[in-house]
Protein backbone atom coordinates (compact mmCIF):
# COMPACT_ATOMS: atom_id res chain seq x y z
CA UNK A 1 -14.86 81.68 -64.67
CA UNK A 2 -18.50 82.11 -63.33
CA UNK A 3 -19.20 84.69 -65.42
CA UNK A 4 -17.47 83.18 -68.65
CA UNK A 5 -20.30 80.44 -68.19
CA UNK A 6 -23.03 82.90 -67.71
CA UNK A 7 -22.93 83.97 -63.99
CA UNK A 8 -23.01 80.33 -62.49
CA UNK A 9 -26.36 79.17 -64.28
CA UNK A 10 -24.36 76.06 -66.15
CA UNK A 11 -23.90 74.97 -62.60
CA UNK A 12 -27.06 75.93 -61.19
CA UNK A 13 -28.42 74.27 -64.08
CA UNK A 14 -26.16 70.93 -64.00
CA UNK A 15 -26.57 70.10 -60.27
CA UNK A 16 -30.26 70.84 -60.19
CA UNK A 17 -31.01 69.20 -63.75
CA UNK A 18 -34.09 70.77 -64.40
CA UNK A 19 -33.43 71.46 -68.29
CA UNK A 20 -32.39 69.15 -71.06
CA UNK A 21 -30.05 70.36 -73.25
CA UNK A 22 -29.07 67.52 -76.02
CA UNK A 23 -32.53 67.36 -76.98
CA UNK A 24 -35.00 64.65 -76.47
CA UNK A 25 -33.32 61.69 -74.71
CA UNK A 26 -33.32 58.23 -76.73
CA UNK A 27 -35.72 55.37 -74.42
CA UNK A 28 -33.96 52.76 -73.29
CA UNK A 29 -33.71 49.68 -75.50
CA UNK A 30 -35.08 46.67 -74.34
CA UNK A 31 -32.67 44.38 -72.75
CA UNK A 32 -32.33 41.07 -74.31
CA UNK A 33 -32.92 37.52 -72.06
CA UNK A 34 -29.45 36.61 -71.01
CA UNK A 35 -29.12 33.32 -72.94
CA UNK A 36 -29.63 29.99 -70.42
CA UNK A 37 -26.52 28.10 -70.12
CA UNK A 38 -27.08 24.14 -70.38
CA UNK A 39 -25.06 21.06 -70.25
CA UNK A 40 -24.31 19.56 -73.47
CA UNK A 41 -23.91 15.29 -74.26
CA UNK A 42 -21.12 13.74 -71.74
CA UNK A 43 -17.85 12.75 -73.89
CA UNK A 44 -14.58 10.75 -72.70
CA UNK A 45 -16.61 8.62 -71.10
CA UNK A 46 -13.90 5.82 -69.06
CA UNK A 47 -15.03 3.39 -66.62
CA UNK A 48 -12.47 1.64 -64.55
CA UNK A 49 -13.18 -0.99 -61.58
CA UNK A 50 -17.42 0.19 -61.27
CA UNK A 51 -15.83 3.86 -61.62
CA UNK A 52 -17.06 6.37 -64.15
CA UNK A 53 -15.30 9.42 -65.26
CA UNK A 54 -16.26 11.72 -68.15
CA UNK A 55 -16.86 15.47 -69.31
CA UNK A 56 -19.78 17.73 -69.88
CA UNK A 57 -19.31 20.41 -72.04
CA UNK A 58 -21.47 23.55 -71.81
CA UNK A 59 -24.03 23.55 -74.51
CA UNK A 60 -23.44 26.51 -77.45
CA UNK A 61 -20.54 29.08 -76.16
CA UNK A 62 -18.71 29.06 -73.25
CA UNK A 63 -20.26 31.09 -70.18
CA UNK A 64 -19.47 33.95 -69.17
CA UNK A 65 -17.35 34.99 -66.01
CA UNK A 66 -20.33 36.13 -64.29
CA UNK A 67 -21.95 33.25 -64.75
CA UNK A 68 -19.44 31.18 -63.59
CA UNK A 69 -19.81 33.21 -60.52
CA UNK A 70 -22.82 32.16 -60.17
CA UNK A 71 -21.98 28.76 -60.87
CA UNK A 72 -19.58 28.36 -58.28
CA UNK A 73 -21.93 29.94 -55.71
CA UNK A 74 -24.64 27.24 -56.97
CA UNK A 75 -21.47 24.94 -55.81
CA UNK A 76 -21.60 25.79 -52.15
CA UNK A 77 -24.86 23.81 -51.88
CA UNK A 78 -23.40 20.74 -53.65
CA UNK A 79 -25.15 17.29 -52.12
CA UNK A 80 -22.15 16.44 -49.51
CA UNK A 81 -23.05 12.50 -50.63
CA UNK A 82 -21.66 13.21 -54.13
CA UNK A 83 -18.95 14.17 -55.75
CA UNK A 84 -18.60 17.39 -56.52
CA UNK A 85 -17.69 18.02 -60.21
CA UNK A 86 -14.72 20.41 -61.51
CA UNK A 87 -14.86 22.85 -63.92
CA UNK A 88 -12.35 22.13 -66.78
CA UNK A 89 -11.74 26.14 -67.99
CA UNK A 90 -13.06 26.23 -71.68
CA UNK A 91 -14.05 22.74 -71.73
CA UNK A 92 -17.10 21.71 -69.30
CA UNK A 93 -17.78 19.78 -66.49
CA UNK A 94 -15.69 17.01 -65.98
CA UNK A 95 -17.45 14.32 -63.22
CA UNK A 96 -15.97 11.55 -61.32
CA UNK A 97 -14.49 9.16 -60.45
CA UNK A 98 -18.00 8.55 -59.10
CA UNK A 99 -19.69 4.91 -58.51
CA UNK A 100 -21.52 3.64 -61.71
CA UNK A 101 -24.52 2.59 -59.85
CA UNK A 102 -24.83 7.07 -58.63
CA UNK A 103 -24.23 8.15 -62.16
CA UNK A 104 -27.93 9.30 -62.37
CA UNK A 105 -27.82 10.86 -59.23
CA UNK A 106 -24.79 13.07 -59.96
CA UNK A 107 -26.20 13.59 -63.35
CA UNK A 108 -29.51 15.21 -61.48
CA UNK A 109 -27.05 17.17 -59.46
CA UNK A 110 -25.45 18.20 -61.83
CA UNK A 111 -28.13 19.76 -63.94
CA UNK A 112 -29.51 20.93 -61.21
CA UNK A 113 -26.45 23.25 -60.21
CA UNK A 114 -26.48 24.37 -63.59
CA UNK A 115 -30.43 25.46 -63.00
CA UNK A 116 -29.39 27.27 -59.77
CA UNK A 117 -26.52 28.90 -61.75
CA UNK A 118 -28.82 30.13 -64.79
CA UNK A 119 -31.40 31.52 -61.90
CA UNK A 120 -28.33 33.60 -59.65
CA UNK A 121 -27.32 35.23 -62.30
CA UNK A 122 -30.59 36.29 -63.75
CA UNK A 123 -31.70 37.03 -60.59
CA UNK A 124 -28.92 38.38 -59.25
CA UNK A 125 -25.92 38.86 -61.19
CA UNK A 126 -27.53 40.13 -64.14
CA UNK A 127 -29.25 43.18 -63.12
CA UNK A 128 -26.40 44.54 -61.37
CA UNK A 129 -24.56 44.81 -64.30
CA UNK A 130 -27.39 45.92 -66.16
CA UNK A 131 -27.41 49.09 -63.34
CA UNK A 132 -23.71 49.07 -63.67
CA UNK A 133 -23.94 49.27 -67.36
CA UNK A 134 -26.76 51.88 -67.58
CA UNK A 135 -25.02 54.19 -64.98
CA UNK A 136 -21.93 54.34 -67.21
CA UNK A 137 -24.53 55.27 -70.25
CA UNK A 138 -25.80 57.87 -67.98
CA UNK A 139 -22.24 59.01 -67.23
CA UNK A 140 -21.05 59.24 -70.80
CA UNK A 141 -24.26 61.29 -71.35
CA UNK A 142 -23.92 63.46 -69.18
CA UNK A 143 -20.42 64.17 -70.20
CA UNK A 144 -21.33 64.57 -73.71
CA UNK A 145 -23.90 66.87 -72.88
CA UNK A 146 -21.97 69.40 -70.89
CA UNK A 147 -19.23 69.25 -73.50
CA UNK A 148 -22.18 70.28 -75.93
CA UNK A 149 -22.87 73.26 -73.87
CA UNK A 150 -19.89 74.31 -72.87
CA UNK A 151 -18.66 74.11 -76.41
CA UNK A 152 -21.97 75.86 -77.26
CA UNK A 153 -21.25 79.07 -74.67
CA UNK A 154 -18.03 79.53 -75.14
CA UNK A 155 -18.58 79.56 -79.36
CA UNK A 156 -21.70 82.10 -78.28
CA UNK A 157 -19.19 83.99 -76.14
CA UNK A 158 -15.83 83.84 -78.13
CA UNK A 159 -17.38 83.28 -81.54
């Protein structure tokens, strides 16, 4: 088979990567800013006996998984005072019961763990799967590159 692919120099040539065979390659586009997630205007607001319940939706679309990875990392460093708010799955943030008189408080909080959320996953989460996502360009390259040559040799050899 060596010598079908011209004496072992499509290997040679493959693990050492010294030529470019598909011509030039394209540069990288630039990545785009993954968009900040923010809370949106509380609704089904209820207050019962100096309690207040009520839910914050997620401004624009719904996040992403990955950011709610990083959301619920944020979580771990919740205030222990307050109560922690729940995520209501395509809805938002639904807070309380909580005392009227720490609504601002929980508010901050709140915002706040959305802040920490939006900086973990730029920080973090995001250019992992930028790396993930470029090494999979890389490997579809690559593969379309060798299928190029090989198809290349063998219609050279075979005609």
């Amino acid at each position: 088979m060596t010598a079908l692919l011209g004496g072992g120099l499509l290997s040679e040539r493959i693990r050492h990567g010294h030529e470019a065979f598909a011509g030039d390659v394209l540069p990288p586009e630039p990545a785009e800013a993954p968009p900040e997630v923010s809370l949106g205007p509380a609704t089904q607001i209820e207050i019962e006996n100096g309690e207040v319940r009520f839910l914050v939706p997620f401004s624009g679309q719904w996040p992403s998984e990955y950011w709610l990875r990083a959301f619920r990392q944020a979580q771990l460093v919740w205030p222990s005072q307050l109560i922690e708010p729940r995520l209501d799955e395509g809805r938002g943030l639904q807070l309380g019961p909580l005392p009227a008189a720490e609504l601002e408080q929980h508010v901050r909080a709140a915002k706040e763990q959305v802040a920490t959320a939006n900086r973990i996953y730029v920080d973090e989460i995001e250019p992992e799967l930028r790396r993930q996502r470029e090494e999979a360009i890389r490997r579809e390259d690559e593969e379309h590159r060798l299928q190029s040559e090989v198809e290349s040799k063998l219609k050279q050899l075979l005609g």
